[in-house]
C-alpha atoms as a PDB file:
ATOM      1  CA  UNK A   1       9.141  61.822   8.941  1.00  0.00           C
ATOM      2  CA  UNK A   2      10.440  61.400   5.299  1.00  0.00           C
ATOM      3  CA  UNK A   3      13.544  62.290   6.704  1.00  0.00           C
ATOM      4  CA  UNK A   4      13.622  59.955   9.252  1.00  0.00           C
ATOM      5  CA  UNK A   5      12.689  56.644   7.415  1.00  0.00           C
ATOM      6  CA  UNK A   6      15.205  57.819   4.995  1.00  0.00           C
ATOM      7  CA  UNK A   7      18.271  57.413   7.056  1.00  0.00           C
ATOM      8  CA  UNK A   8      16.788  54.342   8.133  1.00  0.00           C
ATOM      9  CA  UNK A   9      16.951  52.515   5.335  1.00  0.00           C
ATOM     10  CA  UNK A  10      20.542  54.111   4.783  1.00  0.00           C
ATOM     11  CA  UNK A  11      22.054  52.944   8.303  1.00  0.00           C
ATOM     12  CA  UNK A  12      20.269  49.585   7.555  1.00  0.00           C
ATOM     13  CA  UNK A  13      21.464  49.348   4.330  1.00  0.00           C
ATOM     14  CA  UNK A  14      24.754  49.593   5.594  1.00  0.00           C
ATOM     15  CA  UNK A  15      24.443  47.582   8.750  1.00  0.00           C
ATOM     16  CA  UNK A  16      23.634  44.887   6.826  1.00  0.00           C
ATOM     17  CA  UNK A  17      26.778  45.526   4.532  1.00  0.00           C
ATOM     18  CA  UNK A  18      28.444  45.118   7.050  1.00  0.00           C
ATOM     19  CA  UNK A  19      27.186  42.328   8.459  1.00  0.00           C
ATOM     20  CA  UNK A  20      27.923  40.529   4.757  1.00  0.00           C
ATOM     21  CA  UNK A  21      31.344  41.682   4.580  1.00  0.00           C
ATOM     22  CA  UNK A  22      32.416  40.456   8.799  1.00  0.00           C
ATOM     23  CA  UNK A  23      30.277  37.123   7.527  1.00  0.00           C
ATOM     24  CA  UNK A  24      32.387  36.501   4.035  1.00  0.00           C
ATOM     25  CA  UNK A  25      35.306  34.491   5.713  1.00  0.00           C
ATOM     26  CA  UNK A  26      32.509  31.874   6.716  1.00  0.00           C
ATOM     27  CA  UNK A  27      31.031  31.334   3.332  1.00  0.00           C
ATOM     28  CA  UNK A  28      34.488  30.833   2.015  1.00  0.00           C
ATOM     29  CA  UNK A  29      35.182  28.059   4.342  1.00  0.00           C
ATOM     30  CA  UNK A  30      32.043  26.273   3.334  1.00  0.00           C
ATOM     31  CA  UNK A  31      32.349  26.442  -0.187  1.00  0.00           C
ATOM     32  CA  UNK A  32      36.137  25.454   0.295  1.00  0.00           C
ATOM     33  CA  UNK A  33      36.538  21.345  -0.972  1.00  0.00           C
ATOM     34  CA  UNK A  34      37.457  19.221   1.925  1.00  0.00           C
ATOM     35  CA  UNK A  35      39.784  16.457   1.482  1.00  0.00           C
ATOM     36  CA  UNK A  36      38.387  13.094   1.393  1.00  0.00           C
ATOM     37  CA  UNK A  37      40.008  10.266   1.909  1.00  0.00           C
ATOM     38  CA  UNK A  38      37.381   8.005  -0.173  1.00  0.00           C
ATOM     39  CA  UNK A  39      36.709  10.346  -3.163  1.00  0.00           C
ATOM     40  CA  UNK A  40      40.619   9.851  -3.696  1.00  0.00           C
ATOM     41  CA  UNK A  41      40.631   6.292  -3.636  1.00  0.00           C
ATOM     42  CA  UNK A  42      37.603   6.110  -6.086  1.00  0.00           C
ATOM     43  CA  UNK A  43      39.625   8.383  -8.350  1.00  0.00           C
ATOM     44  CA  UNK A  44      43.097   6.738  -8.283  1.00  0.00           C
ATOM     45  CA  UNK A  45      41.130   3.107  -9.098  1.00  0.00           C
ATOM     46  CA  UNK A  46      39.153   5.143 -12.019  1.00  0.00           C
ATOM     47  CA  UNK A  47      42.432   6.784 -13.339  1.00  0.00           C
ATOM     48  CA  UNK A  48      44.170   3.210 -13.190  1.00  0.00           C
ATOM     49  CA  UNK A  49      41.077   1.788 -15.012  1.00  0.00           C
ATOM     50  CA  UNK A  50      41.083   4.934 -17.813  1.00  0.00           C
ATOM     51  CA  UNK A  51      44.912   3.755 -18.115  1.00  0.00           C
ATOM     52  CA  UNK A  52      44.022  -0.086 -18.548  1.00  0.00           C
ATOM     53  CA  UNK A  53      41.494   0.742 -20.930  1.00  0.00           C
ATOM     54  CA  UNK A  54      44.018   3.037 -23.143  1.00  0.00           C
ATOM     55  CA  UNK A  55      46.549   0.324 -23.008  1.00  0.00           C
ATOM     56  CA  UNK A  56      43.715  -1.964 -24.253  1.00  0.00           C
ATOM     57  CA  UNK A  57      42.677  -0.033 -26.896  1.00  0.00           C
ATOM     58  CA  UNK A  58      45.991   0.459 -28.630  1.00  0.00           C
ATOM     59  CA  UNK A  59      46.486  -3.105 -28.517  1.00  0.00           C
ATOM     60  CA  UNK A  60      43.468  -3.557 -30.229  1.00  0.00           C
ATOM     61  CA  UNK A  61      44.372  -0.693 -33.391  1.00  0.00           C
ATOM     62  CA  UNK A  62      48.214  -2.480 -33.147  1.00  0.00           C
ATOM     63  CA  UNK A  63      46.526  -5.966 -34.322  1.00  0.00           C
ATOM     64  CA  UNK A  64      43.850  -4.376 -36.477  1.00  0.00           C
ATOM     65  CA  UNK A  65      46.743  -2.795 -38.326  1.00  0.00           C
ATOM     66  CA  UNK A  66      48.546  -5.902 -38.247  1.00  0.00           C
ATOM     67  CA  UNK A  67      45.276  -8.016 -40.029  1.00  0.00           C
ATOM     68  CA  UNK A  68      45.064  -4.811 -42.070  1.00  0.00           C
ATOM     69  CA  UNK A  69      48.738  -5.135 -44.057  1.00  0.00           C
ATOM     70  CA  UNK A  70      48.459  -9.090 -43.894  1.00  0.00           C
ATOM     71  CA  UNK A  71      45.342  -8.982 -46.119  1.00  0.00           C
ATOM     72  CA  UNK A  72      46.634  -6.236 -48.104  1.00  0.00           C
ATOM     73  CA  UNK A  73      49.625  -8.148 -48.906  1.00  0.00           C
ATOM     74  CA  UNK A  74      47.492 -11.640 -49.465  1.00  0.00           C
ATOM     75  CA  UNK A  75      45.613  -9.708 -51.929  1.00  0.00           C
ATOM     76  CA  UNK A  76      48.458  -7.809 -53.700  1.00  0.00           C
ATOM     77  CA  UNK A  77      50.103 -11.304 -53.840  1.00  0.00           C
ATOM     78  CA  UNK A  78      46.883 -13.499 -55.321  1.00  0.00           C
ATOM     79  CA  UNK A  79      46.321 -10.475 -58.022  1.00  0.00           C
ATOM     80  CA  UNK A  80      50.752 -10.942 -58.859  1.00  0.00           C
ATOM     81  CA  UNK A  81      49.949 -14.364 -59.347  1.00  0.00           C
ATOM     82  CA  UNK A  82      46.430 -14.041 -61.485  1.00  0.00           C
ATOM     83  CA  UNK A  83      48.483 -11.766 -63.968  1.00  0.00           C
ATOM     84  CA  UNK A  84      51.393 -13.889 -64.190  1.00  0.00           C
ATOM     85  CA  UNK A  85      48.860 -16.421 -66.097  1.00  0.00           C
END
């Protein structure tokens, strides 16, 4: 009897190993991404956006430089003239 449930569980085991294994190709498909149409559009717009807002942004640090060096060189010029006095 030992015997018997023995190589049942073996041939099961391996019936159902096999059943995994002829199954596998399935499970690949689903987990494979499908192409979608709107997903793309939604990215393109968000990667266009990401690009306006770079663009932005440096123009921003440009004039923040620019304000930067003119009041650096307003107050280098009023501290020439208070020590030409």
């Amino acid at each position: 009897m030992k015997d018997l449930l023995g190589m049942a569980i073996v041939v099961g085991g391996f019936l159902t190993a096999l059943r995994m294994w002829l199954h596998r190709p399935k499970v690949q498909q689903l987990m494979a991404p499908q192409p979608n149409p709107a997903l793309d559009g939604r990215l393109e717009r968000l990667e266009s956006a990401v690009e306006a807002m770079t663009i932005e942004m440096e123009r921003v640090s440009e004039g923040q430089r620019f304000t930067t060096k003119l009041l650096s060189e307003i107050h280098d010029t009023n501290r020439a003239i208070g020590a030409g006095r």
